[in-house]
Protein backbone atom coordinates (compact mmCIF):
# COMPACT_ATOMS: atom_id res chain seq x y z
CA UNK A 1 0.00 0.00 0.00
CA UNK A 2 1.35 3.13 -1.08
CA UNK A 3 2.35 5.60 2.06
CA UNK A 4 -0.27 8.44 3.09
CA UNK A 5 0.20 12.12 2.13
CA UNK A 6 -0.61 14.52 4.80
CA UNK A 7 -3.82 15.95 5.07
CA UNK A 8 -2.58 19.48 4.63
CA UNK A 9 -0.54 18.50 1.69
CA UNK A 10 -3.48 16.84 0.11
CA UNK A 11 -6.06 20.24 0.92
CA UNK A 12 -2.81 22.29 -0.28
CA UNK A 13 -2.65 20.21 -3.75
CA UNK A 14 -6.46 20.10 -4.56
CA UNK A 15 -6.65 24.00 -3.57
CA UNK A 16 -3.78 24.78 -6.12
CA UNK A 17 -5.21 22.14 -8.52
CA UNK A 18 -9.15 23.74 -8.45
CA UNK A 19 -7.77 27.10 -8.95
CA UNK A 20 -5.35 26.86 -11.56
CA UNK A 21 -5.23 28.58 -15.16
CA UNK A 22 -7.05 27.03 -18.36
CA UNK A 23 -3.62 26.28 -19.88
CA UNK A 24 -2.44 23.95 -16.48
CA UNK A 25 -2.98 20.78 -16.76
CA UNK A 26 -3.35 18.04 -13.83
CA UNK A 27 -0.30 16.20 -14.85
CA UNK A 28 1.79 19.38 -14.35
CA UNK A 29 0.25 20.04 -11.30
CA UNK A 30 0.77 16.27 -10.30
CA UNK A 31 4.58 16.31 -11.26
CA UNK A 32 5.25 19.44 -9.51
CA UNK A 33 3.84 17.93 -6.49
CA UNK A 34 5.63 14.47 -6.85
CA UNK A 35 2.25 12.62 -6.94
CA UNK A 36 0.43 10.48 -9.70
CA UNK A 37 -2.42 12.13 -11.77
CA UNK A 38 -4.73 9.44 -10.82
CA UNK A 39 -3.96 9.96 -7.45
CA UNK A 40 -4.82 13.70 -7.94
CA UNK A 41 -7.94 13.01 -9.62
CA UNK A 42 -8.89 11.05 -6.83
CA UNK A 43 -8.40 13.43 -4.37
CA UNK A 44 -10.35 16.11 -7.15
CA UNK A 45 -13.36 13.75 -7.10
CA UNK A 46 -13.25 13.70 -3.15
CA UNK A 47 -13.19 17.25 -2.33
CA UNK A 48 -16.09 17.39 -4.57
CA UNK A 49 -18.28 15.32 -2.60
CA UNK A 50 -16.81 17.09 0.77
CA UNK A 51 -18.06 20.27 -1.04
CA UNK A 52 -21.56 18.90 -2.01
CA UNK A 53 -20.72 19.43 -5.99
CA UNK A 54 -20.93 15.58 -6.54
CA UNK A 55 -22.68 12.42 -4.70
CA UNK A 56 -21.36 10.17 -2.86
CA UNK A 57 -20.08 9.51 0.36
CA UNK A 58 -18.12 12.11 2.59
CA UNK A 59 -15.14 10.95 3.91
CA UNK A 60 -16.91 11.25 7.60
CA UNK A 61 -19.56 9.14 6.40
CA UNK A 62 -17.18 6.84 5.42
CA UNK A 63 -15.31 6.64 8.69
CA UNK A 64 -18.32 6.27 10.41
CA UNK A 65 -19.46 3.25 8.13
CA UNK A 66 -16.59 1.41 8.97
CA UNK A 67 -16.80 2.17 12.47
CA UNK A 68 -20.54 1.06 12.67
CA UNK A 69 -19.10 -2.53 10.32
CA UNK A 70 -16.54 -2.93 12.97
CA UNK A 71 -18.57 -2.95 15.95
CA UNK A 72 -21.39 -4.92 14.35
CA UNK A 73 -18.68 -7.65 13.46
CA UNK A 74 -17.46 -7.61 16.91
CA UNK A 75 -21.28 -7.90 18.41
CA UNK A 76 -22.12 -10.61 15.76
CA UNK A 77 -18.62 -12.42 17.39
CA UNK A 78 -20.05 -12.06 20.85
CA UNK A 79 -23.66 -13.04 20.90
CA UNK A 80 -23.04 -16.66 20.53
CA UNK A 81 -20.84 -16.71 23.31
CA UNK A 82 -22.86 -14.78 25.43
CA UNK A 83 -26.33 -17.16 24.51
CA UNK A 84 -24.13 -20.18 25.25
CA UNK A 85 -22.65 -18.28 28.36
CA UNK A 86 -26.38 -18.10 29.55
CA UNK A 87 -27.28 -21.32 28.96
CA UNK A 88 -24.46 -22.56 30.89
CA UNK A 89 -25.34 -20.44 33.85
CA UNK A 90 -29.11 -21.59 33.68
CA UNK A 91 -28.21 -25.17 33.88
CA UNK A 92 -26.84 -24.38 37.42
CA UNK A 93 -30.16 -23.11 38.86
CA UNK A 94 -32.61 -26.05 37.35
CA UNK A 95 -33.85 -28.41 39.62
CA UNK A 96 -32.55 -31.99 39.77
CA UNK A 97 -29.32 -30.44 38.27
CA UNK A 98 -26.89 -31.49 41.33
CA UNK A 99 -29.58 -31.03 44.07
CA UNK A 100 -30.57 -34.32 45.25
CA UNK A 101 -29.86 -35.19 48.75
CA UNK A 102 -27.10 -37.48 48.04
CA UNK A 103 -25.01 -34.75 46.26
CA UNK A 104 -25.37 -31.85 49.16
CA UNK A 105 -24.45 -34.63 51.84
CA UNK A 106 -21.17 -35.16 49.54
CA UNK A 107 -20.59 -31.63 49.23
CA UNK A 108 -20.78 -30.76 52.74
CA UNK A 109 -18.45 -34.30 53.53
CA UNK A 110 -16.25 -33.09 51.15
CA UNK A 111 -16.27 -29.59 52.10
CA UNK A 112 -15.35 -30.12 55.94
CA UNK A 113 -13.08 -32.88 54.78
CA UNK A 114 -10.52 -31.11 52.60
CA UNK A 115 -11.27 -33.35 49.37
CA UNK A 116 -10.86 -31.70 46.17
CA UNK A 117 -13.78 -32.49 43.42
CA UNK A 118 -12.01 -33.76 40.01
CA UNK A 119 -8.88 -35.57 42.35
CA UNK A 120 -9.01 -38.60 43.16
CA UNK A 121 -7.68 -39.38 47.20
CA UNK A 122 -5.03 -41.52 47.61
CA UNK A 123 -5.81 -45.17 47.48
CA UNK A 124 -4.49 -46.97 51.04
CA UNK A 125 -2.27 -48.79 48.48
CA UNK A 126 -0.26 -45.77 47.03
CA UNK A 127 -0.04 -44.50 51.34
CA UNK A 128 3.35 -46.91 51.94
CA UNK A 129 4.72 -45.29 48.94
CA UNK A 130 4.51 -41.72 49.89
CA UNK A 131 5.63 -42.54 53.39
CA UNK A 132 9.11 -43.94 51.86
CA UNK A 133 9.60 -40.95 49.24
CA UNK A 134 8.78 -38.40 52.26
CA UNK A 135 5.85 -37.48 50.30
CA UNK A 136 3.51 -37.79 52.99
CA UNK A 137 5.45 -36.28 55.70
């Protein structure tokens, strides 16, 4: 991608560019400056529409359209995981989801108890080997 002009280089070419004489043509105009013609003419056809002289969109229009395309890609991104985030959550608060009697007795054994869910405790055969290592001390 070719490097950015300044804005104030860009105002100062199309200002000498729309008030030039008959006889000046864009390429000299463009090869005093250092730029491309196209480029000039592009930057012509733009301060047109700025001015109102031509449709189309400004270029604040056009920095707010892909400002509002961002954020609308990032909210389309985040809506699934937000619905599946909620679902999640619900689960937690259903009945018969982890309430029966049987599961708050072995969450309040395991609670007082020190046992971590997910880990399995040490079976009493694994105990002689942890005593010899220094494990278990």
């Amino acid at each position: 991608m070719p490097a950015k002009y300044p804005e104030e280089f860009r105002d100062d070419v199309v200002r000498v560019a729309l008030h030039r004489d008959p006889e000046v043509t864009l390429a000299q105009i463009a090869k005093d400056f250092g730029i491309h013609v196209g480029t000039l003419d592009k930057w012509l056809r733009q301060a047109r529409i700025e001015d109102g002289e031509k449709p189309g969109m400004t270029r604040s229009e056009n920095d707010e359209l892909r400002e509002l395309r961002r954020r609308n890609r990032l909210l389309e991104q985040e809506a699934p995981v937000l619905r599946r985030a909620a679902a999640y959550l619900s689960q937690a608060h259903l009945p018969g989801k982890g309430s029966t009697r049987r599961a708050r007795a072995r969450r309040r054994r395991d609670s007082c108890c020190g046992v971590v869910p997910g880990i399995k405790a040490l079976t009493p055969a694994l105990l002689p080997v942890a005593e010899i290592t220094g494990a278990g001390a």
